[in-house]
N, C-alpha and C. Protein backbone atom coordinates (compact mmCIF):
# COMPACT_ATOMS: atom_id res chain seq x y z
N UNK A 1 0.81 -1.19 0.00
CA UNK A 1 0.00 0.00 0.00
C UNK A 1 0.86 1.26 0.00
N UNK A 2 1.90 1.14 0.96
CA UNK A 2 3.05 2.09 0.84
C UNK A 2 3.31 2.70 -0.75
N UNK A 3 3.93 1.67 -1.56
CA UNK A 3 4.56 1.68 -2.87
C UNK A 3 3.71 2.63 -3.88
N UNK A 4 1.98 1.71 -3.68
CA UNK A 4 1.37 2.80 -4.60
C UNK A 4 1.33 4.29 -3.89
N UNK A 5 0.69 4.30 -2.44
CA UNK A 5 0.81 5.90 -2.00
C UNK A 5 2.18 6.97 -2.70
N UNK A 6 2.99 6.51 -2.36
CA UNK A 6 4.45 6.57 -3.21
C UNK A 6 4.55 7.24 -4.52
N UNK A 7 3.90 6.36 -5.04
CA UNK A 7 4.02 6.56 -6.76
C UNK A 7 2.64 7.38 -7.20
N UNK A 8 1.73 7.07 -6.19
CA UNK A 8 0.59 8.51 -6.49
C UNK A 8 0.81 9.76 -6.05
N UNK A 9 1.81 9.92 -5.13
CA UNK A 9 2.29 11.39 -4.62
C UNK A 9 3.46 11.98 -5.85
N UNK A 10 4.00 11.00 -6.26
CA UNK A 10 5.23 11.04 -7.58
C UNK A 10 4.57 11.49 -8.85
N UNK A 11 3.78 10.81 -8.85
CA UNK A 11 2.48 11.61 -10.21
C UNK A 11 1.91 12.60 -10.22
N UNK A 12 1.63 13.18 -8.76
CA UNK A 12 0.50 13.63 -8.35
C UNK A 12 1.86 15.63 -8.48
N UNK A 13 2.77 15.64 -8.30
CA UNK A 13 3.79 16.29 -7.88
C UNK A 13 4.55 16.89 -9.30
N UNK A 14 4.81 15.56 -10.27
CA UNK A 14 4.84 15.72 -11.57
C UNK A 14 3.93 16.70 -12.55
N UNK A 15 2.39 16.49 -12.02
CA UNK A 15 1.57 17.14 -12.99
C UNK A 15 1.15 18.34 -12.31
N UNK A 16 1.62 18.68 -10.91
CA UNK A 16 1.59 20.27 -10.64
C UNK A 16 2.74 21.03 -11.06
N UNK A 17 4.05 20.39 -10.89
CA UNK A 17 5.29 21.24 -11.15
C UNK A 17 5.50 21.55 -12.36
N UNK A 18 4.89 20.53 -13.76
CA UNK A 18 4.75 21.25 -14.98
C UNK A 18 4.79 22.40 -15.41
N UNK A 19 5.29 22.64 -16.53
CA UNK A 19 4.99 24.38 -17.15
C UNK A 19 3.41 23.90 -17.45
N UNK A 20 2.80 25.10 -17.32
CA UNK A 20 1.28 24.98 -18.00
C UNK A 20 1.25 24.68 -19.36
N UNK A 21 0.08 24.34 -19.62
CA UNK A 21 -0.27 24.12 -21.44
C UNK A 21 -0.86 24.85 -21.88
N UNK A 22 -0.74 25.42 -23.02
CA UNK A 22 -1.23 27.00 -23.74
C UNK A 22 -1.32 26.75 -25.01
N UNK A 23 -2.50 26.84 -25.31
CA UNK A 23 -3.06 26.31 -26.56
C UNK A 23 -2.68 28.16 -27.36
N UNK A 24 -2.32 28.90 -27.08
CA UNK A 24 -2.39 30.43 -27.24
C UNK A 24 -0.75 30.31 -27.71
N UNK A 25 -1.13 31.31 -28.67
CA UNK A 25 0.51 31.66 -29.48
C UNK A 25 0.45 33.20 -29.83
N UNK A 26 2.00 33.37 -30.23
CA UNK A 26 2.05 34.36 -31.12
C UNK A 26 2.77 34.79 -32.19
N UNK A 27 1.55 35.11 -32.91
CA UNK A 27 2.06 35.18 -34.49
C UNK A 27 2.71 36.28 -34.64
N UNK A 28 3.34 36.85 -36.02
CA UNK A 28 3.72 38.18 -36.61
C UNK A 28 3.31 37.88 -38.24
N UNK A 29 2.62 38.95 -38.11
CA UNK A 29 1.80 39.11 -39.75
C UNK A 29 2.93 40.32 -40.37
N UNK A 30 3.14 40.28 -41.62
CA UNK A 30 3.89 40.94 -42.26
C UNK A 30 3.46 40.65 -43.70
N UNK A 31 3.77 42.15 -44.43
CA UNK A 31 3.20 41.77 -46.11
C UNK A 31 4.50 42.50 -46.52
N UNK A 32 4.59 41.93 -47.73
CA UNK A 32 6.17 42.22 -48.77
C UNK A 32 5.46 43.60 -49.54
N UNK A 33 6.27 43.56 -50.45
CA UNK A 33 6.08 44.54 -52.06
C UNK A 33 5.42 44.24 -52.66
N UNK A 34 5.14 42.90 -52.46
CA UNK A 34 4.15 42.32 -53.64
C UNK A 34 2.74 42.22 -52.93
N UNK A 35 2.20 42.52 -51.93
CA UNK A 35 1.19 42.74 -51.29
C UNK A 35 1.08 40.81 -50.43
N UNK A 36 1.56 40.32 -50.72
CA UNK A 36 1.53 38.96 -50.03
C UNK A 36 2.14 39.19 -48.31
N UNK A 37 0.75 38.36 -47.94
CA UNK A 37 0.54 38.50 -45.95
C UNK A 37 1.83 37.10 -45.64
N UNK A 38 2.68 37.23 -44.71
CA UNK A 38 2.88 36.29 -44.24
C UNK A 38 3.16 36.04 -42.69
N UNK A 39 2.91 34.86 -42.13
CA UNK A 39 2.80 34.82 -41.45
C UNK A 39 4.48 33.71 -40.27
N UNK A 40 4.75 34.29 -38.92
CA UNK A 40 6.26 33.86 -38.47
C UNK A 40 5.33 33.82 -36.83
N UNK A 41 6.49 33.28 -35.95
CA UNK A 41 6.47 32.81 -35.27
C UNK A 41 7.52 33.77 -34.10
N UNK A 42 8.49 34.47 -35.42
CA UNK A 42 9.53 34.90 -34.62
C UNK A 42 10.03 36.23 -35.36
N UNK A 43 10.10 37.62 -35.03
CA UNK A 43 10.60 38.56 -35.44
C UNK A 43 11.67 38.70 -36.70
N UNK A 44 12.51 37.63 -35.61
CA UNK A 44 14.10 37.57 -36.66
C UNK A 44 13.30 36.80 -38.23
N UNK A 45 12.47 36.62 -37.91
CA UNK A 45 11.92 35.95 -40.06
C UNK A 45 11.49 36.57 -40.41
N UNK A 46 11.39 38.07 -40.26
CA UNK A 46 10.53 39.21 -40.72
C UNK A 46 11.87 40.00 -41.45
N UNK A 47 11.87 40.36 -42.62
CA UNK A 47 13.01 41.21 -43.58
C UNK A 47 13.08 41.87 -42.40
N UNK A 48 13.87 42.99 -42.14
CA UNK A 48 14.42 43.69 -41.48
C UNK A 48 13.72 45.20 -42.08
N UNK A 49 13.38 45.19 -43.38
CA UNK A 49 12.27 46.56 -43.77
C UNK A 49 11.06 46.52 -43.68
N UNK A 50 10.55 45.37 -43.24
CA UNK A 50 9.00 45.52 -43.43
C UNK A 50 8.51 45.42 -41.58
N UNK A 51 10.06 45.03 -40.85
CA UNK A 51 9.58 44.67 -39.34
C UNK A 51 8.66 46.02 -38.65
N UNK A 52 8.71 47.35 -39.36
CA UNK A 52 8.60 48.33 -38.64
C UNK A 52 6.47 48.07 -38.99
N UNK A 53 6.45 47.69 -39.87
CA UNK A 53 4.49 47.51 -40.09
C UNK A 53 4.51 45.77 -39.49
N UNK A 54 4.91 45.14 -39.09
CA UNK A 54 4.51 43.80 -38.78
C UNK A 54 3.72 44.18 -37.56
N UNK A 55 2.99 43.40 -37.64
CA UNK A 55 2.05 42.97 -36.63
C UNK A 55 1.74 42.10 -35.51
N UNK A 56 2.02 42.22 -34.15
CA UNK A 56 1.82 40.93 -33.14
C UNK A 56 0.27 41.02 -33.17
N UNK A 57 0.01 39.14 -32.58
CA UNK A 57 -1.63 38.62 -33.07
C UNK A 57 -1.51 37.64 -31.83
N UNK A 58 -2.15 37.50 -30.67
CA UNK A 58 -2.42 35.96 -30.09
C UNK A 58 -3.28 35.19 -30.36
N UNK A 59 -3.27 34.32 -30.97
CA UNK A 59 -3.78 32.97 -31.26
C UNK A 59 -4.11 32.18 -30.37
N UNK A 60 -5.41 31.74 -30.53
CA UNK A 60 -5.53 30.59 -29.47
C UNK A 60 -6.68 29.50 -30.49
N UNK A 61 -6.49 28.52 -29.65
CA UNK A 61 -6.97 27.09 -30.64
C UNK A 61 -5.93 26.09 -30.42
N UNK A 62 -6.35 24.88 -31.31
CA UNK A 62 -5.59 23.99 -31.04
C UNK A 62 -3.95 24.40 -31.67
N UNK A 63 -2.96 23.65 -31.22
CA UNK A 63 -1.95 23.80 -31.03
C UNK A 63 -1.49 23.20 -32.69
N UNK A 64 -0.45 23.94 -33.32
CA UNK A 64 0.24 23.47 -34.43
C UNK A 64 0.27 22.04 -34.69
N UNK A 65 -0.44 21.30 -35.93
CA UNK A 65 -0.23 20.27 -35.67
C UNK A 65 0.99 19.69 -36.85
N UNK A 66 2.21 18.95 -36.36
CA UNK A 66 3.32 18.69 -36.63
C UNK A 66 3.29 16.82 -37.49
N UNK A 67 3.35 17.00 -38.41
CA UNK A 67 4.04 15.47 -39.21
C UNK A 67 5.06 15.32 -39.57
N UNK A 68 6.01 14.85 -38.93
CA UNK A 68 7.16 15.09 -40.00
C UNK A 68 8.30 15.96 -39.91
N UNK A 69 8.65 16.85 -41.77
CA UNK A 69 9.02 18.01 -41.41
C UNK A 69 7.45 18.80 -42.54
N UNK A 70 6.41 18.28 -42.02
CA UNK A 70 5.33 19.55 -42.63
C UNK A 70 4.71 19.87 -41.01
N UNK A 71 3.80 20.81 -41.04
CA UNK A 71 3.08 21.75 -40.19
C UNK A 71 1.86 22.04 -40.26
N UNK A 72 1.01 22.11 -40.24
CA UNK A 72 -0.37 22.48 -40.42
C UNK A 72 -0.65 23.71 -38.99
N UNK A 73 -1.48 24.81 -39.44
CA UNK A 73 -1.99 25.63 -38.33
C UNK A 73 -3.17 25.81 -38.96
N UNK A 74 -4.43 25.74 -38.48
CA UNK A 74 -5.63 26.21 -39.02
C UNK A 74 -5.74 27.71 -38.43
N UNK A 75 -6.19 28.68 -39.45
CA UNK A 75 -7.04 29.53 -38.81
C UNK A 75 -8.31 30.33 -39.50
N UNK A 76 -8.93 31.07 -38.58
CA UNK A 76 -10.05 31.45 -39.33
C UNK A 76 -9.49 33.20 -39.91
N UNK A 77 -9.92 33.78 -41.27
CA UNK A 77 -9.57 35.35 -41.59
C UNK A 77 -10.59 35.94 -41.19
N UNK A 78 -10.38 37.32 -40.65
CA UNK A 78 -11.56 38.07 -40.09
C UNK A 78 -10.78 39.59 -40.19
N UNK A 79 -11.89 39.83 -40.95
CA UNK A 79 -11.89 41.34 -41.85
C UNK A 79 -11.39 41.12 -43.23
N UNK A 80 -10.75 42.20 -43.50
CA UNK A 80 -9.62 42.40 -45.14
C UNK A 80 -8.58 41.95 -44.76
């Protein structure tokens, strides 16, 4: 009875000390010369001339889903 008490306090200790889970991200929207939106994860992938109009966005939904080396992110457009 010991052993399991044990190993349920070991579990139990594990899933509080975790980092939390955050279905929430953040994007950076940026458009070129050619009027094409794109979308990064991280500043430094933004040209260095267009960083000054980029845009931070938090996202929330399910989490990037990963195969491989492809990626899938769904999202919905809202507005222009």
């Amino acid at each position: 009875m010991n052993r399991r008490r044990g190993i349920f306090f070991i579990l139990l200790a594990a899933a509080l000390l975790r980092p939390p889970f955050s279905h929430a991200a953040e994007m950076i929207r940026w458009v070129d010369d050619q009027g094409v939106v794109h979308f990064t994860d991280a500043i430094q992938n933004v040209p260095e001339k267009f960083r000054s109009k980029a845009t931070r966005t938090k996202t929330a939904g399910p989490a990037p889903r990963v195969d491989g080396d492809k990626a899938s992110i769904m999202f919905q457009k809202r507005g222009e």
